[in-house]
Protein backbone atom coordinates (compact mmCIF):
# COMPACT_ATOMS: atom_id res chain seq x y z
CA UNK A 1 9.37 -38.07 2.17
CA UNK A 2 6.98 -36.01 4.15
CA UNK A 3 5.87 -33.52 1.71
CA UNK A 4 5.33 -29.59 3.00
CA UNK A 5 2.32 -27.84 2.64
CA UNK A 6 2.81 -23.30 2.78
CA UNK A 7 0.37 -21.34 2.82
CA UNK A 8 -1.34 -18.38 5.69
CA UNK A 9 -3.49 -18.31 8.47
CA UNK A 10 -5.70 -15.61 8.05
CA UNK A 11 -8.75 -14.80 10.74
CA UNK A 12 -7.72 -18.41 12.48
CA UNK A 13 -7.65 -19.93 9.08
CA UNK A 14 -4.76 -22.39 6.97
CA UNK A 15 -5.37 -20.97 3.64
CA UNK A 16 -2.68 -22.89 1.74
CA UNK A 17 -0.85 -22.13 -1.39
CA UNK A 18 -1.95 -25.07 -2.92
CA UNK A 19 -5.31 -26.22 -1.83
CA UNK A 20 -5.83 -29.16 -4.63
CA UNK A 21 -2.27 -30.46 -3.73
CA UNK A 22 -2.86 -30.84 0.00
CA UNK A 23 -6.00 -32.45 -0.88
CA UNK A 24 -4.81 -35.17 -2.67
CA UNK A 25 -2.02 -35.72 -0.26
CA UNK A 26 -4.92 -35.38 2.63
CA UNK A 27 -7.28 -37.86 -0.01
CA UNK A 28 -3.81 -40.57 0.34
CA UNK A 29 -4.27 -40.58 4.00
CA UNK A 30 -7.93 -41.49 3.93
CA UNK A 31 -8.88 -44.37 6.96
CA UNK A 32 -5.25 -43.62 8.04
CA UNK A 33 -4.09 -41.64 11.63
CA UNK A 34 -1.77 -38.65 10.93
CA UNK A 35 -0.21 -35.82 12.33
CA UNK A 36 0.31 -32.44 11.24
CA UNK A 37 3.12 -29.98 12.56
CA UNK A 38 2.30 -26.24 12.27
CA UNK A 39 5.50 -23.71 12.60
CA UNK A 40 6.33 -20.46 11.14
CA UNK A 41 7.91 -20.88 7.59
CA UNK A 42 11.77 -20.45 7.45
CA UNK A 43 12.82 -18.25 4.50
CA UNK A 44 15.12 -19.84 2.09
CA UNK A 45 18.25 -18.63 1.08
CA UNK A 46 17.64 -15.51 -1.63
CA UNK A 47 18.54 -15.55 -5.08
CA UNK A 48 20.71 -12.44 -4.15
CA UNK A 49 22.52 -14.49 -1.33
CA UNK A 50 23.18 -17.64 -3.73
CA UNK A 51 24.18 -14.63 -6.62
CA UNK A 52 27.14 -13.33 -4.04
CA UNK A 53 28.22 -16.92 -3.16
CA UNK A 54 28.70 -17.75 -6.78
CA UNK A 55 29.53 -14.31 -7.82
CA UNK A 56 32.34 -13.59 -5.42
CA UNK A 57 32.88 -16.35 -3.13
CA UNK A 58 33.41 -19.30 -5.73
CA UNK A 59 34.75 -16.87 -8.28
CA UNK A 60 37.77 -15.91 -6.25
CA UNK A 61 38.51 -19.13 -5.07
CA UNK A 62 38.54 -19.93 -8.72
CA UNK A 63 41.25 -17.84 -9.34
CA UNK A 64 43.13 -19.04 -6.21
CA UNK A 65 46.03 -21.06 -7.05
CA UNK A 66 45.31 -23.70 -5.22
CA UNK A 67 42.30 -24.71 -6.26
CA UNK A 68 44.06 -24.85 -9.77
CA UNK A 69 42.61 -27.77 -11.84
CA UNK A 70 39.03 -27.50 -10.01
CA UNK A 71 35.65 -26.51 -11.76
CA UNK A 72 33.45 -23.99 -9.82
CA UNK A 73 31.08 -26.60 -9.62
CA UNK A 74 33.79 -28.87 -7.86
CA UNK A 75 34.58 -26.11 -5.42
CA UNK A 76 31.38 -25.83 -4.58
CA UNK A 77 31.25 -29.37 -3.86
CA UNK A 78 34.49 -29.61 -1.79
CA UNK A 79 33.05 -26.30 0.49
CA UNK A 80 29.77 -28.49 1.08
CA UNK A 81 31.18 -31.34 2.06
CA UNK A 82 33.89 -29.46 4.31
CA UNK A 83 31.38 -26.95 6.29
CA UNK A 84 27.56 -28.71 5.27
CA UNK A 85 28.12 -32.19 6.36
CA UNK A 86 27.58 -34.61 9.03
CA UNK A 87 27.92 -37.88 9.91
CA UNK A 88 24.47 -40.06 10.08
CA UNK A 89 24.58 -41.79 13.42
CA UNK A 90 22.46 -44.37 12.04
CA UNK A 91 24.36 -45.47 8.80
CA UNK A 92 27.36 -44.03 9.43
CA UNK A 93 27.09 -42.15 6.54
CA UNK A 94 28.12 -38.60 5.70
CA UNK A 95 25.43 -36.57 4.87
CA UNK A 96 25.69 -33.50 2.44
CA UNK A 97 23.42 -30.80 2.80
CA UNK A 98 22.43 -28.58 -0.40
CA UNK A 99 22.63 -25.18 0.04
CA UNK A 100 19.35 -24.74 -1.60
CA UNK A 101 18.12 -26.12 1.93
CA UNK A 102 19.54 -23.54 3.51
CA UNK A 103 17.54 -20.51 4.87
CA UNK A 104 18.55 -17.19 5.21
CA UNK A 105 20.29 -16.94 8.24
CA UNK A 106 22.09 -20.89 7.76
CA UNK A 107 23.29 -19.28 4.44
CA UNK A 108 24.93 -16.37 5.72
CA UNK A 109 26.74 -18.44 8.15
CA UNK A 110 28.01 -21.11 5.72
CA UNK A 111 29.12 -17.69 3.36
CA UNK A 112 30.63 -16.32 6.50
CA UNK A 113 32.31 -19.93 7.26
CA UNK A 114 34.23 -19.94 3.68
CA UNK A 115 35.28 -16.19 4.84
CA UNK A 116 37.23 -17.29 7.62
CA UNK A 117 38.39 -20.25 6.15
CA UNK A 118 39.64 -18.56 3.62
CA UNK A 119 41.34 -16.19 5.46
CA UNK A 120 42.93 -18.16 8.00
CA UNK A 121 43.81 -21.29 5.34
CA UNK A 122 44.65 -19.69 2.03
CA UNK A 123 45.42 -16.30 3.29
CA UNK A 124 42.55 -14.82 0.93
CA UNK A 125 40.19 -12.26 1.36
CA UNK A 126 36.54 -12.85 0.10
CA UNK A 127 34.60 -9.61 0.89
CA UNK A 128 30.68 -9.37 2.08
CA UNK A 129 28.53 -9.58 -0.92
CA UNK A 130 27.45 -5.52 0.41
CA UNK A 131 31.48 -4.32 -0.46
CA UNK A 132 30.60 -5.28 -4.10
CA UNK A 133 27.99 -2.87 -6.34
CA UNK A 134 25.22 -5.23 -7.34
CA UNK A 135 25.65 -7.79 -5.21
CA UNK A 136 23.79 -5.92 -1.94
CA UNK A 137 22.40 -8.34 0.50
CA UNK A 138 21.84 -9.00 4.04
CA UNK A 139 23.97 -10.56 5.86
């Protein structure tokens, strides 16, 4: 695993959020070639988004009828494997992301995704996390 080091540039300088961390992975490297790959950091999903999802999303699909019999936790599992997966040309393997990989703008699509599948396969209406007092985020 390639590990990922945050941090700021500030006056043309990488001040990183945790200097003694990159050092020893820099100290690991020592006689050794490497590469380093610079790019604007991609927000993660919010606490607020992943509040909604659990809050509304997986709550009312709790209460669906269907999904009689499943834990939260398993719907959760069945929605990431239906709308987060892919097939690993190399193994052939399906591969699962977690939503705590997701940023911002991945998560509102996969909460937008479980909308319209919702809609259109169980003939349920999950609202935007905004139609719900204390549950206000962007979407």
């Amino acid at each position: 695993m390639n590990p990922i080091h945050r941090g700021k540039v500030e006056q043309g300088k990488k001040i990183y959020d945790n200097p003694s961390r990159y050092l020893v992975q820099l100290s690991k490297l020592e006689g050794k070639r490497f590469e380093e790959v610079i790019r604007r950091e991609k927000s993660k999903r919010s606490l607020n988004q992943n509040s909604a999802y659990w809050g509304i999303a997986i709550e009312i699909l709790s209460e669906c009828e269907s999904f009689g019999g499943y834990t939260k936790e398993e719907i959760h599992d069945a929605l990431r494997k239906e709308f987060l997966s892919k097939v690993d040309p190399n193994t052939g393997l399906t591969k699962i992301r977690s939503t705590t990989d997701l940023n911002t703008i991945e998560f509102n699509e996969y909460y937008a995704t479980i909308q319209r599948w919702a809609s259109s396969f169980l003939n349920i209406y999950i609202p935007d996390p905004n139609e719900i007092p204390g549950y206000e985020v962007a979407l």
